[in-house]
N, C-alpha and C. Protein backbone atom coordinates (compact mmCIF):
# COMPACT_ATOMS: atom_id res chain seq x y z
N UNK A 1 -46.13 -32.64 -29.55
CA UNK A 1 -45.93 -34.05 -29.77
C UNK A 1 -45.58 -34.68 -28.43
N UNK A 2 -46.23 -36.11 -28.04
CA UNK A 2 -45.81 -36.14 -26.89
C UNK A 2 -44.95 -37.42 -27.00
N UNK A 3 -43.73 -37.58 -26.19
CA UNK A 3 -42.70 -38.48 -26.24
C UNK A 3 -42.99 -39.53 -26.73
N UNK A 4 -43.73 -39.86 -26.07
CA UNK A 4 -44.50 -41.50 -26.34
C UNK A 4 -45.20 -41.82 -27.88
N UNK A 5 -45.09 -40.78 -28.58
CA UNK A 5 -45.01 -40.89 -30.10
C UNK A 5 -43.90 -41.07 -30.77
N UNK A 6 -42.42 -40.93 -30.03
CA UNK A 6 -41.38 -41.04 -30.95
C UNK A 6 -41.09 -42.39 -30.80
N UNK A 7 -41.59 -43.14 -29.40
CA UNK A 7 -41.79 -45.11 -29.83
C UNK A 7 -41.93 -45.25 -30.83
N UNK A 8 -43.08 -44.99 -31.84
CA UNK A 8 -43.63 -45.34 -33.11
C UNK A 8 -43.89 -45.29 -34.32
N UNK A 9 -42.55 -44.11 -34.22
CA UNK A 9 -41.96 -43.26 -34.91
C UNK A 9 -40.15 -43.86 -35.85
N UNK A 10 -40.54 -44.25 -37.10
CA UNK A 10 -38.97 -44.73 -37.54
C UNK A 10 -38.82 -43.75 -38.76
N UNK A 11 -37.39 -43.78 -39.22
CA UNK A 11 -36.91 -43.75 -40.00
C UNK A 11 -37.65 -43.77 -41.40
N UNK A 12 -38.45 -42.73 -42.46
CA UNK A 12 -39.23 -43.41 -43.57
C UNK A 12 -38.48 -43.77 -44.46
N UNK A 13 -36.98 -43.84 -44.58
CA UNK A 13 -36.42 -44.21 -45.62
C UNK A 13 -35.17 -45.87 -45.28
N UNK A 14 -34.88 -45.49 -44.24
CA UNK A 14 -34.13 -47.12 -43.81
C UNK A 14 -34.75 -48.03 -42.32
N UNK A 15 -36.00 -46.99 -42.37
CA UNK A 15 -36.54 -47.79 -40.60
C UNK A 15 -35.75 -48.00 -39.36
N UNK A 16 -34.75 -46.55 -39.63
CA UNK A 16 -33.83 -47.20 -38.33
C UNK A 16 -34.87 -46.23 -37.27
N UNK A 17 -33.92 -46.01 -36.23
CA UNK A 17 -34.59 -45.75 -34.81
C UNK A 17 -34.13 -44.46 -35.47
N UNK A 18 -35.00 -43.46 -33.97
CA UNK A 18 -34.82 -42.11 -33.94
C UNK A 18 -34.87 -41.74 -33.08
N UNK A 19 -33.62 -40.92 -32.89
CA UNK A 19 -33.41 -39.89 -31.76
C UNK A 19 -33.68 -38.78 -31.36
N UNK A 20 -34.25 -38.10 -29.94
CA UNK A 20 -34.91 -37.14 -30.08
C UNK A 20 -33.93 -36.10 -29.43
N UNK A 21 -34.12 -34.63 -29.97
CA UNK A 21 -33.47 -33.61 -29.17
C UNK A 21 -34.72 -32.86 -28.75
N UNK A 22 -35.04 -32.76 -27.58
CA UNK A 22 -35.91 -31.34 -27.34
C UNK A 22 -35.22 -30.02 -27.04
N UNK A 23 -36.55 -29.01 -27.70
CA UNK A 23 -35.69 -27.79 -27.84
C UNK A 23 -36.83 -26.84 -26.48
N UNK A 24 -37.98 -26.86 -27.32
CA UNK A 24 -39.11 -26.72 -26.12
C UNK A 24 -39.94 -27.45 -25.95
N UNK A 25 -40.33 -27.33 -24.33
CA UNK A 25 -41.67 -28.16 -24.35
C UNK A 25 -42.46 -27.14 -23.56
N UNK A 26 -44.51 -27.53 -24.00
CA UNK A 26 -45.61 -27.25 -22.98
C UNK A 26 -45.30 -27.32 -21.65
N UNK A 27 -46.26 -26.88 -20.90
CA UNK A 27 -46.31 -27.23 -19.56
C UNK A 27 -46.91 -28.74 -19.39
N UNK A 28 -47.35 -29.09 -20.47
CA UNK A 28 -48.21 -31.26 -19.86
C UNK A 28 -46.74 -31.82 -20.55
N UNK A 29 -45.24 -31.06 -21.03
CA UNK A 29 -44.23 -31.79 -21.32
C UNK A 29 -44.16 -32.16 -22.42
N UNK A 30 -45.05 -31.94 -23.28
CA UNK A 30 -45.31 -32.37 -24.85
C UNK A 30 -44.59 -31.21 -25.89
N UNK A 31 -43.90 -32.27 -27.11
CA UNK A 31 -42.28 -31.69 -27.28
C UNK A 31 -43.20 -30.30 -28.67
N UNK A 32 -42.67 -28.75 -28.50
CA UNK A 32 -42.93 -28.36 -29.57
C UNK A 32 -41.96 -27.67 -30.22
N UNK A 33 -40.68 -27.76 -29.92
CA UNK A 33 -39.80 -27.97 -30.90
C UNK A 33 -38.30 -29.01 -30.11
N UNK A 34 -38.17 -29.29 -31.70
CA UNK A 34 -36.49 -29.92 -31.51
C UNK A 34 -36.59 -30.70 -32.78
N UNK A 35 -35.56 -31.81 -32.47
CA UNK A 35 -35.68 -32.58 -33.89
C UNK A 35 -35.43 -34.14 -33.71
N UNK A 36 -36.22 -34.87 -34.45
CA UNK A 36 -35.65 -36.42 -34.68
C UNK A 36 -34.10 -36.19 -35.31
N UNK A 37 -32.91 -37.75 -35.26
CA UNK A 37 -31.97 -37.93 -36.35
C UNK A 37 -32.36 -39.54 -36.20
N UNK A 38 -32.04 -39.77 -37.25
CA UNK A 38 -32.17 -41.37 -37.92
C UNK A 38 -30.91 -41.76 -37.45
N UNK A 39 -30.87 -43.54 -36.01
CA UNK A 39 -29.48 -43.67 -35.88
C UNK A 39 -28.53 -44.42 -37.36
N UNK A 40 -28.89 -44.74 -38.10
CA UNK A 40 -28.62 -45.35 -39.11
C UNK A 40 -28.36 -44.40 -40.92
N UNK A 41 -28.77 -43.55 -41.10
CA UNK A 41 -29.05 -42.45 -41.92
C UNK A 41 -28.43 -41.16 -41.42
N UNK A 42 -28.76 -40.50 -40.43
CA UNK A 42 -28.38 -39.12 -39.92
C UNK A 42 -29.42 -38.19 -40.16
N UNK A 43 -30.38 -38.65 -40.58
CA UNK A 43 -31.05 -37.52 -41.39
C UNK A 43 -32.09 -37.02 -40.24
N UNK A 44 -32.11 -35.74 -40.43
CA UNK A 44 -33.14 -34.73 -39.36
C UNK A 44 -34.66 -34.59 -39.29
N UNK A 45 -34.87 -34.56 -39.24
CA UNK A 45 -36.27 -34.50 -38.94
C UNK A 45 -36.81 -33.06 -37.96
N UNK A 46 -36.77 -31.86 -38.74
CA UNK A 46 -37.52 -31.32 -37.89
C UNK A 46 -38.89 -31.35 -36.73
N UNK A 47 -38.74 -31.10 -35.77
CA UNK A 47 -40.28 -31.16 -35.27
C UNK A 47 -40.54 -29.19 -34.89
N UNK A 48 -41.75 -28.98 -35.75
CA UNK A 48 -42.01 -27.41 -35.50
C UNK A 48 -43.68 -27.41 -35.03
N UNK A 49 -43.45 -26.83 -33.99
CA UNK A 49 -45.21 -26.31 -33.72
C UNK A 49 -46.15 -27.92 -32.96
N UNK A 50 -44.81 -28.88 -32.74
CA UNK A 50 -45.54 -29.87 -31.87
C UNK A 50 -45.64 -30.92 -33.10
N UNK A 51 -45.05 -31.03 -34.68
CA UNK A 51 -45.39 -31.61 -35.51
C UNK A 51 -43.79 -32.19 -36.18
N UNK A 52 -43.56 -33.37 -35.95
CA UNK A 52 -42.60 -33.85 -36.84
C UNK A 52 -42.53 -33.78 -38.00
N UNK A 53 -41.70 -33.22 -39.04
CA UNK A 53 -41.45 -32.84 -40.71
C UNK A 53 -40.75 -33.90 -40.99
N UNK A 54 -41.07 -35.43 -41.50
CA UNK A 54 -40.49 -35.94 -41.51
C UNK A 54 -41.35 -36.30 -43.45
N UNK A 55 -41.13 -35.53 -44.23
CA UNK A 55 -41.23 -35.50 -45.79
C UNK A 55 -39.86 -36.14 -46.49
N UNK A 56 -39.86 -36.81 -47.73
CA UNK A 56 -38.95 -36.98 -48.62
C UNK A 56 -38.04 -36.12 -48.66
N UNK A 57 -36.79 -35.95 -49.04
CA UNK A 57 -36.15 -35.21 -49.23
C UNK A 57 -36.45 -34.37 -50.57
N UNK A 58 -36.74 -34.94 -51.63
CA UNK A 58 -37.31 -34.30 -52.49
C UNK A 58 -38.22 -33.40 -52.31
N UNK A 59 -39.02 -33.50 -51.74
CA UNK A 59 -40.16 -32.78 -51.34
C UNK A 59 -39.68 -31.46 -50.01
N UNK A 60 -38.43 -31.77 -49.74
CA UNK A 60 -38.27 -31.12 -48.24
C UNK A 60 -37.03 -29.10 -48.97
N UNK A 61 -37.53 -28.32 -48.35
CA UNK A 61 -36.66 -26.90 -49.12
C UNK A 61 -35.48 -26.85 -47.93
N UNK A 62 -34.42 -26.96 -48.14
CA UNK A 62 -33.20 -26.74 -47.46
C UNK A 62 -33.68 -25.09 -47.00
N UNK A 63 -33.55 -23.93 -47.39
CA UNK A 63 -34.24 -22.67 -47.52
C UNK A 63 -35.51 -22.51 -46.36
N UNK A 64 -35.93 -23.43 -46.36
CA UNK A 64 -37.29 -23.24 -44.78
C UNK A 64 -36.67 -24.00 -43.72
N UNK A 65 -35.62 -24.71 -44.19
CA UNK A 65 -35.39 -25.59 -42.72
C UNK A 65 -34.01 -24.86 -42.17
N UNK A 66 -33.20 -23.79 -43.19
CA UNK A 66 -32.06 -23.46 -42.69
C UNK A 66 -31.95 -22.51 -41.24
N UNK A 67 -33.42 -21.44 -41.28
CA UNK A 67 -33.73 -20.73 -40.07
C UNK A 67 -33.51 -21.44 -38.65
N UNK A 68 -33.97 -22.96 -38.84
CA UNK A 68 -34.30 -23.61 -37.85
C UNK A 68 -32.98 -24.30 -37.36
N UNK A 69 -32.13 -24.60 -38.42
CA UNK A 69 -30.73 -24.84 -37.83
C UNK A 69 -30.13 -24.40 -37.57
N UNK A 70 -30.12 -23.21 -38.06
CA UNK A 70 -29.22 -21.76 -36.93
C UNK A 70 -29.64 -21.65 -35.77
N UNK A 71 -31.09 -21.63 -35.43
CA UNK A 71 -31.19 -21.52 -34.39
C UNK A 71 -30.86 -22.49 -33.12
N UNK A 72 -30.96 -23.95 -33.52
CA UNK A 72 -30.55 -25.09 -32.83
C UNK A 72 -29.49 -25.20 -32.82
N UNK A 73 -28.61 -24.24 -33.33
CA UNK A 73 -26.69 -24.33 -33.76
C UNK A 73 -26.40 -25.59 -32.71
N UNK A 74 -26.63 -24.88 -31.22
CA UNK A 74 -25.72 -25.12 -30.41
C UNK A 74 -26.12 -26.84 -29.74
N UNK A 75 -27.46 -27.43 -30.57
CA UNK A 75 -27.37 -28.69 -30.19
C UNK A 75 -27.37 -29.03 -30.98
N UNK A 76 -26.61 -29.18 -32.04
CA UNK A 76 -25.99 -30.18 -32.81
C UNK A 76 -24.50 -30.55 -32.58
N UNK A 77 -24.31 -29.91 -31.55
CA UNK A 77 -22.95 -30.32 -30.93
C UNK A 77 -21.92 -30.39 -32.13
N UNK A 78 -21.67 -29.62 -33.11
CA UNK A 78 -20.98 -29.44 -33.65
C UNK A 78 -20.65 -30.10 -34.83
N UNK A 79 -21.92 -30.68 -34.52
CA UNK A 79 -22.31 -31.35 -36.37
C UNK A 79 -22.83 -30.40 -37.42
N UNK A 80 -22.53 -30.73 -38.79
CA UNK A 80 -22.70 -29.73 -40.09
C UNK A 80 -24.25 -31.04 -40.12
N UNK A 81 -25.12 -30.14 -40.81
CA UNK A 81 -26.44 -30.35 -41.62
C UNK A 81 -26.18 -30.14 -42.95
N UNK A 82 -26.19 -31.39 -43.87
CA UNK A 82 -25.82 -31.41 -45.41
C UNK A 82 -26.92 -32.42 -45.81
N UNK A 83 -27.07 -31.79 -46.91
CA UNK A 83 -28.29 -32.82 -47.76
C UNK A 83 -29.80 -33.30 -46.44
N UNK A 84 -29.67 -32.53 -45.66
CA UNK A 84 -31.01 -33.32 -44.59
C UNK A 84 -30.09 -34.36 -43.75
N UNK A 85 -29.09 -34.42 -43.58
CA UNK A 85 -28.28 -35.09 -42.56
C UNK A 85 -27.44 -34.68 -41.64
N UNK A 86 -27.02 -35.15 -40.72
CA UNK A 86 -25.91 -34.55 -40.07
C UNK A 86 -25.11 -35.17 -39.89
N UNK A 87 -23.63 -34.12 -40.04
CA UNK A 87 -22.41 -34.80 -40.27
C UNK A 87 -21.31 -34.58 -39.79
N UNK A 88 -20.29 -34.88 -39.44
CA UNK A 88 -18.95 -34.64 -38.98
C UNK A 88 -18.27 -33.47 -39.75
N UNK A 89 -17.78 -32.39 -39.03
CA UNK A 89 -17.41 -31.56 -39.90
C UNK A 89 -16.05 -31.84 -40.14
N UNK A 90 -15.86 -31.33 -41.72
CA UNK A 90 -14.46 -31.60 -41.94
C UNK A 90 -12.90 -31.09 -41.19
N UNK A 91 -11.91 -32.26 -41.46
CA UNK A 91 -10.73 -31.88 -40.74
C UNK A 91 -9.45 -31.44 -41.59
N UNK A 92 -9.26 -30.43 -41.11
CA UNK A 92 -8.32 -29.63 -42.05
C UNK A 92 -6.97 -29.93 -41.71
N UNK A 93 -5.89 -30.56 -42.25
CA UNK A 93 -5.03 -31.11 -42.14
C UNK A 93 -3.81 -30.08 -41.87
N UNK A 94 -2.90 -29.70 -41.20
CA UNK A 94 -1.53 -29.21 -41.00
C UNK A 94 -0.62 -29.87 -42.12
C-alpha cells in the first residue's frame, strides 16, 4: 500500500481520519504491514500483505487478527485491543 493511499482513506464507520503505524515496508517504501487507528473511534485496521482490512466488525474474527497483535505488541505503546479498538489499559487502584 503506498502512503499516499491513506490520504483517501477514512474511517467506514464515523469518517474520522486515520492514523498510520508502519511495521514493514518494500524497497519503492510501499507499506506491507502495520495498521490504520480511527482518530475519533480507536478502531484498528489491520494492513496485511500491502492490503488494509478495514471490514465491519461483524464481519471481522478477533481469532485471525489476534496473531497480528501479538506480534505488533510493542507498537501499541501499551494500549489493550478490545472489541477492534484500542484502549487505555486499566488502572488498578492501591
Amino acid at each position: 500500500m503506498k502512503k499516499e493511499t491513506i490520504d483517501k482513506l477514512c474511517c467506514p464507520f464515523d469518517k474520522g481520519d486515520l492514523g498510520l503505524t508502519e511495521i514493514t515496508k518494500d524497497v519503492d517504501d510501499n507499506i506491507l504491514e502495520g495498521f490504520l487507528v480511527c482518530s475519533s473511534c480507536k478502531r484498528l485496521y489491520p494492513i496485511v500483505k500491502g492490503i488494509p482490512i478495514m471490514s465491519p466488525d461483524e464481519f471481522r474474527e478477533f481469532k485471525l487478527e489476534r496473531p497480528l497483535i501479538e506480534k505488533w505488541h510493542k507498537h501499541l505503546k501499551g494500549l489493550k485491543f478490545e472489541n477492534f479498538r484500542l484502549t487505555e489499559p486499566e488502572q488498578i487502584e492501591n
